[in-house]
PDB file of N, CA and C in Angstrom:
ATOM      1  N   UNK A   1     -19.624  -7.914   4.621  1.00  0.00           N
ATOM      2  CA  UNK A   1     -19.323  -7.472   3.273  1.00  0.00           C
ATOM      3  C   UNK A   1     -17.857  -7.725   2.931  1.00  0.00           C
ATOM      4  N   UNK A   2     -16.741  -7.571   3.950  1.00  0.00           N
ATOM      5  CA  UNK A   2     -15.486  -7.657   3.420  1.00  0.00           C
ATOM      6  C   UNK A   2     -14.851  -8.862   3.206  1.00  0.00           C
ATOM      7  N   UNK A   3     -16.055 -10.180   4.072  1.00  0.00           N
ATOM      8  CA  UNK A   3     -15.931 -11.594   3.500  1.00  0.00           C
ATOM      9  C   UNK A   3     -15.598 -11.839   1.984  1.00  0.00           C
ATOM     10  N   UNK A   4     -16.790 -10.836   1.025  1.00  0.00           N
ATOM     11  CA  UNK A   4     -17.042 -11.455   0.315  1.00  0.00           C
ATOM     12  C   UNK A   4     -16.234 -11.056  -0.765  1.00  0.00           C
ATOM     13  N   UNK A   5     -15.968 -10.047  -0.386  1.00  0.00           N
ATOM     14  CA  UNK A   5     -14.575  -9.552  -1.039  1.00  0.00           C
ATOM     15  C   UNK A   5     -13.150 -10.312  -1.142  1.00  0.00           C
ATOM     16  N   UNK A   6     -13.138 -10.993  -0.138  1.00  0.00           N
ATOM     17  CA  UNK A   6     -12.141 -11.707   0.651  1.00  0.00           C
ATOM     18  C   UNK A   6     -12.311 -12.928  -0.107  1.00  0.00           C
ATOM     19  N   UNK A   7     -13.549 -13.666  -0.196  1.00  0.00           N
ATOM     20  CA  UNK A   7     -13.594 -14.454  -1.068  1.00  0.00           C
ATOM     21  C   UNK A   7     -13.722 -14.365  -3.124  1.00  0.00           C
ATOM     22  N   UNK A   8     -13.848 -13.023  -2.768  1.00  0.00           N
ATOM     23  CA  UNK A   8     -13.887 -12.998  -4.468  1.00  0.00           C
ATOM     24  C   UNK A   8     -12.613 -13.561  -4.864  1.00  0.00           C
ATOM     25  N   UNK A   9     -11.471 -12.516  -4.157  1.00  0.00           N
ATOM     26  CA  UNK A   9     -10.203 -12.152  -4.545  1.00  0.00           C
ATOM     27  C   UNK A   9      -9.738 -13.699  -4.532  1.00  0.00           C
ATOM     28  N   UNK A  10     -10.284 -14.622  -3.146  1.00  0.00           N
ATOM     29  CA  UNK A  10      -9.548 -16.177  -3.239  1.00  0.00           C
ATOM     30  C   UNK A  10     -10.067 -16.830  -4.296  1.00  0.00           C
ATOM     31  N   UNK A  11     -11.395 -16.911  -4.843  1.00  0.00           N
ATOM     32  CA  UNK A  11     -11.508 -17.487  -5.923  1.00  0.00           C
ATOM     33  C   UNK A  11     -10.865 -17.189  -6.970  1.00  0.00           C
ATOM     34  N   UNK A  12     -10.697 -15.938  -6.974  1.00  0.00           N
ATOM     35  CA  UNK A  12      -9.670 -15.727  -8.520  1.00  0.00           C
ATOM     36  C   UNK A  12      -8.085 -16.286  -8.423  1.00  0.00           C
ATOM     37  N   UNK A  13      -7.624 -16.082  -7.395  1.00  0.00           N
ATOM     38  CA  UNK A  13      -6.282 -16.947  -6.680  1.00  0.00           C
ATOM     39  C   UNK A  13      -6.341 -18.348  -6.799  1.00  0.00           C
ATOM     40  N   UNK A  14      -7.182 -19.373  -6.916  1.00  0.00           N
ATOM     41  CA  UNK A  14      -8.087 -20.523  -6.928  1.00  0.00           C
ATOM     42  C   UNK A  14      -8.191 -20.987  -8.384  1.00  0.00           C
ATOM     43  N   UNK A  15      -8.453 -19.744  -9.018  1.00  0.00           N
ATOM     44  CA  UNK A  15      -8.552 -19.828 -10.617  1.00  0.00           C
ATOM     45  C   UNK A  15      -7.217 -19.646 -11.463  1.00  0.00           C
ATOM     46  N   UNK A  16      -6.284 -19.375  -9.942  1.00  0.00           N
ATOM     47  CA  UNK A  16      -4.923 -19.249 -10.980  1.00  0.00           C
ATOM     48  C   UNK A  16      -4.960 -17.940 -11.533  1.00  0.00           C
ATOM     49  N   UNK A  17      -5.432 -16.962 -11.333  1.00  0.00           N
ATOM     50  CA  UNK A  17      -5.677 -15.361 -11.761  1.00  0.00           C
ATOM     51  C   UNK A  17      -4.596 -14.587 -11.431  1.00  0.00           C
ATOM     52  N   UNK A  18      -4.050 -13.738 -11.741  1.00  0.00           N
ATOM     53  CA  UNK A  18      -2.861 -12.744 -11.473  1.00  0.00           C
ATOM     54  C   UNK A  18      -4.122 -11.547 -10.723  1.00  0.00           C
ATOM     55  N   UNK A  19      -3.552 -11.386  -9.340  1.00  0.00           N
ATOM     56  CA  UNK A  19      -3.716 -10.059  -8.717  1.00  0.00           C
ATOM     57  C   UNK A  19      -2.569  -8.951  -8.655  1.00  0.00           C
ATOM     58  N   UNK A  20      -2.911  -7.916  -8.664  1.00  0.00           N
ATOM     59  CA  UNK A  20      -2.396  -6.687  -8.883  1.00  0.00           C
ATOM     60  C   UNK A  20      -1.947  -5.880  -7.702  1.00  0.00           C
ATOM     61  N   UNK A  21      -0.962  -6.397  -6.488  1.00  0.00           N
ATOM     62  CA  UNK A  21      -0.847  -5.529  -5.524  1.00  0.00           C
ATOM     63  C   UNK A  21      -0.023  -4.060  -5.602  1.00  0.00           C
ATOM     64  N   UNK A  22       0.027  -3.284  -4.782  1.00  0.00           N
ATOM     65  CA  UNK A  22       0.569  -2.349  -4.920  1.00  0.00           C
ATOM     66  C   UNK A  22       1.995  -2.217  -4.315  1.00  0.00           C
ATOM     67  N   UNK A  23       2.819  -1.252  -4.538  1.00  0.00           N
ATOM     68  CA  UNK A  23       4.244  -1.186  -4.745  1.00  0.00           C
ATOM     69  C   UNK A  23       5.058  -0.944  -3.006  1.00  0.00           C
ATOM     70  N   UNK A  24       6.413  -0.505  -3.347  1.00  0.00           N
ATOM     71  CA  UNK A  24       7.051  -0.158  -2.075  1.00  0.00           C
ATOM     72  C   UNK A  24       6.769   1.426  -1.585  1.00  0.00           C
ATOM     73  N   UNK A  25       5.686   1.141  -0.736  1.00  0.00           N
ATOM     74  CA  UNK A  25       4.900   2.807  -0.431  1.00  0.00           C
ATOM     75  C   UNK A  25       6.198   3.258   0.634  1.00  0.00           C
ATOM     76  N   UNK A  26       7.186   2.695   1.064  1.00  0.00           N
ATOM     77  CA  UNK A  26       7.621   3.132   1.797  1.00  0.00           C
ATOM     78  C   UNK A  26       8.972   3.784   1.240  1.00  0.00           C
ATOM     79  N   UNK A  27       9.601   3.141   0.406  1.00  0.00           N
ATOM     80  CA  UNK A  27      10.593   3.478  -0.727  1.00  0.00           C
ATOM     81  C   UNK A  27      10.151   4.925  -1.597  1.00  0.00           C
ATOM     82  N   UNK A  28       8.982   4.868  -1.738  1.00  0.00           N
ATOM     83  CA  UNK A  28       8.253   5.616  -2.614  1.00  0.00           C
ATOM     84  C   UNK A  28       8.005   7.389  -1.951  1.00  0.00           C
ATOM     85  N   UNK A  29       7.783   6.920  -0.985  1.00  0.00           N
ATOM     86  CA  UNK A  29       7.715   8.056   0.456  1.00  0.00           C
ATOM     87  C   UNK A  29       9.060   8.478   0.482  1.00  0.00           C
ATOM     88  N   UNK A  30      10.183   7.889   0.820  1.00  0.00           N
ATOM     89  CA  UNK A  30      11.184   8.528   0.342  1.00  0.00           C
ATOM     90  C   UNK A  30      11.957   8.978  -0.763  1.00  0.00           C
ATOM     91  N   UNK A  31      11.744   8.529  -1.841  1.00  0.00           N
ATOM     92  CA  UNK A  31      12.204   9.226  -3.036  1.00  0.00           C
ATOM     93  C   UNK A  31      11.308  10.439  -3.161  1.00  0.00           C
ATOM     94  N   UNK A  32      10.135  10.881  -2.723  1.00  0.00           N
ATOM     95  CA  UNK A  32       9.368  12.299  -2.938  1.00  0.00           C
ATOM     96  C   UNK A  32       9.825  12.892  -1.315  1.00  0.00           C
ATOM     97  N   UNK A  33      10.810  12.722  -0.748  1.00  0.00           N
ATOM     98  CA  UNK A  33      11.392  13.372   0.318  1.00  0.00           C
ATOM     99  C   UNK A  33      10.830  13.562   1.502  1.00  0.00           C
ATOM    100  N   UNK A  34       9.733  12.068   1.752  1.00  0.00           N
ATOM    101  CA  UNK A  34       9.157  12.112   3.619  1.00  0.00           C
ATOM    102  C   UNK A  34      10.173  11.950   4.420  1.00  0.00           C
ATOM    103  N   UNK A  35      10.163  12.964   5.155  1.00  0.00           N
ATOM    104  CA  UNK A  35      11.625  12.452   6.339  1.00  0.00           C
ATOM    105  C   UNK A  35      11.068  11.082   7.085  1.00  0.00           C
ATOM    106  N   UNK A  36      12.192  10.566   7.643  1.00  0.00           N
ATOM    107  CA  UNK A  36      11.825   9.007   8.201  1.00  0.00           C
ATOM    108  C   UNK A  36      11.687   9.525   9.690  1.00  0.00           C
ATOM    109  N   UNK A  37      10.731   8.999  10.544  1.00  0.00           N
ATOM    110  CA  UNK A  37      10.716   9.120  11.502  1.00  0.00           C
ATOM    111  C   UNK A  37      11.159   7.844  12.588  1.00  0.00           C
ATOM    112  N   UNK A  38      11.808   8.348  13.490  1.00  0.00           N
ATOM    113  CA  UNK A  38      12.929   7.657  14.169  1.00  0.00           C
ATOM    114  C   UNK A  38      11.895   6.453  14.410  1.00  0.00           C
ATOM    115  N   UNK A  39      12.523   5.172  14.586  1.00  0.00           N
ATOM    116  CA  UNK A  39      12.375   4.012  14.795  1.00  0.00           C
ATOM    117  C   UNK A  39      10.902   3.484  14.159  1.00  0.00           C
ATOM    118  N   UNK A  40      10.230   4.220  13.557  1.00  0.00           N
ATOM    119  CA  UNK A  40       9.086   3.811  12.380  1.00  0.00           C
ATOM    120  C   UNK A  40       9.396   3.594  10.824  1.00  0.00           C
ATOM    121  N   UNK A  41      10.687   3.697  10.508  1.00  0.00           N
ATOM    122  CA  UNK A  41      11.256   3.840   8.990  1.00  0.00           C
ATOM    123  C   UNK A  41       9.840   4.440   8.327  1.00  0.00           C
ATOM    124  N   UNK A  42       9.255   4.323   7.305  1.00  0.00           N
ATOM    125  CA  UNK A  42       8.393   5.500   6.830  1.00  0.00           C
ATOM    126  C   UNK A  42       6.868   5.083   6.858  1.00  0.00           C
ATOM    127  N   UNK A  43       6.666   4.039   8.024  1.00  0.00           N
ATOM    128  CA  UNK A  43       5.077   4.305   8.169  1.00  0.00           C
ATOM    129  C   UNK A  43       4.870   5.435   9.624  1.00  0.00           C
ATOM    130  N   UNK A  44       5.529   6.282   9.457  1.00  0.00           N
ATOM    131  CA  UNK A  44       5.525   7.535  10.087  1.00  0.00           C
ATOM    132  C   UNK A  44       4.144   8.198   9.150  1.00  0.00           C
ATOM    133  N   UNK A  45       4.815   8.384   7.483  1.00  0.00           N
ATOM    134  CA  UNK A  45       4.374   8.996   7.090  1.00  0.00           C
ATOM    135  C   UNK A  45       3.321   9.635   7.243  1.00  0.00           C
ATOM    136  N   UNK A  46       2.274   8.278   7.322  1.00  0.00           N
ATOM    137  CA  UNK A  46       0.951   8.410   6.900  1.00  0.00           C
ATOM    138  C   UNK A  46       0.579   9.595   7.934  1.00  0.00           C
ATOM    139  N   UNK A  47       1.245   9.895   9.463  1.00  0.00           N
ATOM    140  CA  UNK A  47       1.081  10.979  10.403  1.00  0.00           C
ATOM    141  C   UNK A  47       1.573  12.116   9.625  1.00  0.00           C
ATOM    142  N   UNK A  48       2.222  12.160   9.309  1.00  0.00           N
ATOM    143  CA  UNK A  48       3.547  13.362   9.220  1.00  0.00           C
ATOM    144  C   UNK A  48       3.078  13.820   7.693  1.00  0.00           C
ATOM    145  N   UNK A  49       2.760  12.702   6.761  1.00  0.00           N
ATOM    146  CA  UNK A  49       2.450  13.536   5.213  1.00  0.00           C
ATOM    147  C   UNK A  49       1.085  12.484   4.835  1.00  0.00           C
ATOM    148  N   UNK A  50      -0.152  12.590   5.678  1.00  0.00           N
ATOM    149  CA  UNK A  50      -0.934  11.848   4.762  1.00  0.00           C
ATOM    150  C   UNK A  50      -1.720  12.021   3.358  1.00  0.00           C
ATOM    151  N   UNK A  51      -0.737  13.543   3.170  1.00  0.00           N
ATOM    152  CA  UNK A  51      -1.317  13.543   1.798  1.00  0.00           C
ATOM    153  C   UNK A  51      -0.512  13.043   0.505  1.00  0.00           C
ATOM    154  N   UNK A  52       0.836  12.894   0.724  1.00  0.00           N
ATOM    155  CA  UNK A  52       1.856  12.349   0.220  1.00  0.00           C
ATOM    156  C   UNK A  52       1.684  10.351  -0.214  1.00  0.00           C
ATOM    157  N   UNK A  53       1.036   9.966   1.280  1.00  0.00           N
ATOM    158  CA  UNK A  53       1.167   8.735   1.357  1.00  0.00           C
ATOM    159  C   UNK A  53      -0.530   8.769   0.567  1.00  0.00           C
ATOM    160  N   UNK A  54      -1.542   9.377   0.249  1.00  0.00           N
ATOM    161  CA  UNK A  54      -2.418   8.863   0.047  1.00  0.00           C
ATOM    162  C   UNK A  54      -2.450   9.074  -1.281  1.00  0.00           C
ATOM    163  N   UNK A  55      -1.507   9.845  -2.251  1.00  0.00           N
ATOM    164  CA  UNK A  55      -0.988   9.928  -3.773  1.00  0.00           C
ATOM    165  C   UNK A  55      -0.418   9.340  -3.964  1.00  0.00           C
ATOM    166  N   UNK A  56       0.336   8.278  -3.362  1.00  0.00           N
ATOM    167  CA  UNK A  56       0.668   7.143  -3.787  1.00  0.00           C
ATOM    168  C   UNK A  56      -0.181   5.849  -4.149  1.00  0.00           C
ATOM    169  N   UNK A  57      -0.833   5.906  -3.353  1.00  0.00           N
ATOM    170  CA  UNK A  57      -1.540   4.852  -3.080  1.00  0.00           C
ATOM    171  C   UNK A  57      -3.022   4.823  -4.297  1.00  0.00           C
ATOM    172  N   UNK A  58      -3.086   5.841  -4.633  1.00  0.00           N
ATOM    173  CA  UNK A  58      -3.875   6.808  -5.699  1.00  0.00           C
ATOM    174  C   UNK A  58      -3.100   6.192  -6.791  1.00  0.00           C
ATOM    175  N   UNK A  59      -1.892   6.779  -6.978  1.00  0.00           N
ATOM    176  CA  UNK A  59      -1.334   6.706  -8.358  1.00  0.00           C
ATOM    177  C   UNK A  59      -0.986   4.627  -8.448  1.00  0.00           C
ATOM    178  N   UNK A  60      -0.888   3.717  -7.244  1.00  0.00           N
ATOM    179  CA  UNK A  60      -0.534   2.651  -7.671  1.00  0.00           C
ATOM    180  C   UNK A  60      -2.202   1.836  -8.569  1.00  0.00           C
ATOM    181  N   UNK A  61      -3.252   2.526  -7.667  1.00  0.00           N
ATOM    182  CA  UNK A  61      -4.478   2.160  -8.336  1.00  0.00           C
ATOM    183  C   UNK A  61      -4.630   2.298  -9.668  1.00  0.00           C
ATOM    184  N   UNK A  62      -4.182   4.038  -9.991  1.00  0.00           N
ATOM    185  CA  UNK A  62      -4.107   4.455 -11.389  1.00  0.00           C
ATOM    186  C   UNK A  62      -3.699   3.339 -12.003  1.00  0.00           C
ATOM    187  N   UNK A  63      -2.596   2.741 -11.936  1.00  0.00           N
ATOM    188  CA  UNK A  63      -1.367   2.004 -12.784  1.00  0.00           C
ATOM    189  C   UNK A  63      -1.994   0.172 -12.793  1.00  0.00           C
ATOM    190  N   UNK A  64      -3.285   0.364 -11.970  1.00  0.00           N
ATOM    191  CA  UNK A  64      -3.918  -1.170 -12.113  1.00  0.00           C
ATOM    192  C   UNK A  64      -3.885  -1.699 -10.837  1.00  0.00           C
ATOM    193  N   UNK A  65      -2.955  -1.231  -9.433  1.00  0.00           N
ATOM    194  CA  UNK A  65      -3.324  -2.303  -8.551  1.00  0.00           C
ATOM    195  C   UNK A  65      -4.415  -2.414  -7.852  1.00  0.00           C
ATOM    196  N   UNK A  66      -5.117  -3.752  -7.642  1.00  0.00           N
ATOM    197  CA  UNK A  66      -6.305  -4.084  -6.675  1.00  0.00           C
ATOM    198  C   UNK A  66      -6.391  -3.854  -5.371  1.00  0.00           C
ATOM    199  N   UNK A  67      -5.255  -4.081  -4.952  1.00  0.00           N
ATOM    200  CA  UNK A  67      -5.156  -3.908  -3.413  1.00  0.00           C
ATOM    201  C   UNK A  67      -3.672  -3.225  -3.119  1.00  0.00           C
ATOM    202  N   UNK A  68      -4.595  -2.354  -2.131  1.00  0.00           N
ATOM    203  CA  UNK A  68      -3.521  -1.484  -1.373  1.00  0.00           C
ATOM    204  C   UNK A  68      -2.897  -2.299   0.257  1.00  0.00           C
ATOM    205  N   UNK A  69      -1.634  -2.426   0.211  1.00  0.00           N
ATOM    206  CA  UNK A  69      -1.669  -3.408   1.329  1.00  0.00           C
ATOM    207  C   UNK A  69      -1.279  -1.832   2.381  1.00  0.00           C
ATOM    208  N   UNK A  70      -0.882  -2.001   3.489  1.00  0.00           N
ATOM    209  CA  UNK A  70      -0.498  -0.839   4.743  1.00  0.00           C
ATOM    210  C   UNK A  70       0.754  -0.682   4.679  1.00  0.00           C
ATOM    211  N   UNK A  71       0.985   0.429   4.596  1.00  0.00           N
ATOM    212  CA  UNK A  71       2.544   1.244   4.528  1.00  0.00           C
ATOM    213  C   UNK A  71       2.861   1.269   6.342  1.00  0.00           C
ATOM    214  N   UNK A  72       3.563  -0.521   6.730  1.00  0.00           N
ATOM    215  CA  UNK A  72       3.427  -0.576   7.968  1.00  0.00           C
ATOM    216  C   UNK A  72       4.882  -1.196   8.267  1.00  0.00           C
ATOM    217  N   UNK A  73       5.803  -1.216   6.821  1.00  0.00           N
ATOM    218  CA  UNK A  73       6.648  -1.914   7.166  1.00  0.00           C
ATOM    219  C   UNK A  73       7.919  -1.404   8.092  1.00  0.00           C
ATOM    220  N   UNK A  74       8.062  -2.966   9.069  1.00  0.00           N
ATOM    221  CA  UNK A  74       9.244  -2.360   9.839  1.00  0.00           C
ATOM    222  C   UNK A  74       8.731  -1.449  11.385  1.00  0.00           C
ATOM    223  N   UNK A  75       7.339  -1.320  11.396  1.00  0.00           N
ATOM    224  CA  UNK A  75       6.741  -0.200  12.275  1.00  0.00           C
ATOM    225  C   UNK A  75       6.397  -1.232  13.479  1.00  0.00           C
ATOM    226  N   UNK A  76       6.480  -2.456  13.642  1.00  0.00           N
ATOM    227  CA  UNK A  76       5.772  -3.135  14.844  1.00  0.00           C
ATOM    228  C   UNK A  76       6.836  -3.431  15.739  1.00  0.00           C
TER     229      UNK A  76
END
């Protein structure tokens, strides 16, 4: 199933289509005051406030985006 999803989204990319990703969840986590956890910069969060990180991710949908990418940056 997530093929085909996978291929929807490339055909519209294919078609020259504007997709709608979502924002800096990690920036975002800190301006509503997630503390950063040491050497994860703020994909801590999702442990520490996943209710914080999952109103974001809520409100970027609200605002139109298609895809939520992983609040992972900086964490590997």
């Amino acid at each position: 199933m997530a093929t085909k999803r996978y291929q929807a989204i490339w055909d519209r990319i294919c078609r020259g289509e504007r997709i709608l990703l979502d924002g800096a969840t990690g920036t975002e986590c800190e301006r509503r005051g997630v503390p950063q956890v040491v050497n994860t910069w703020n994909s801590g969060a999702a442990l520490s406030h996943p209710e914080i990180v999952r109103a974001i991710h809520e409100e970027y949908i609200e605002c139109g985006a298609e895809i939520i990418i992983t609040n992972t940056f900086s964490s590997s």
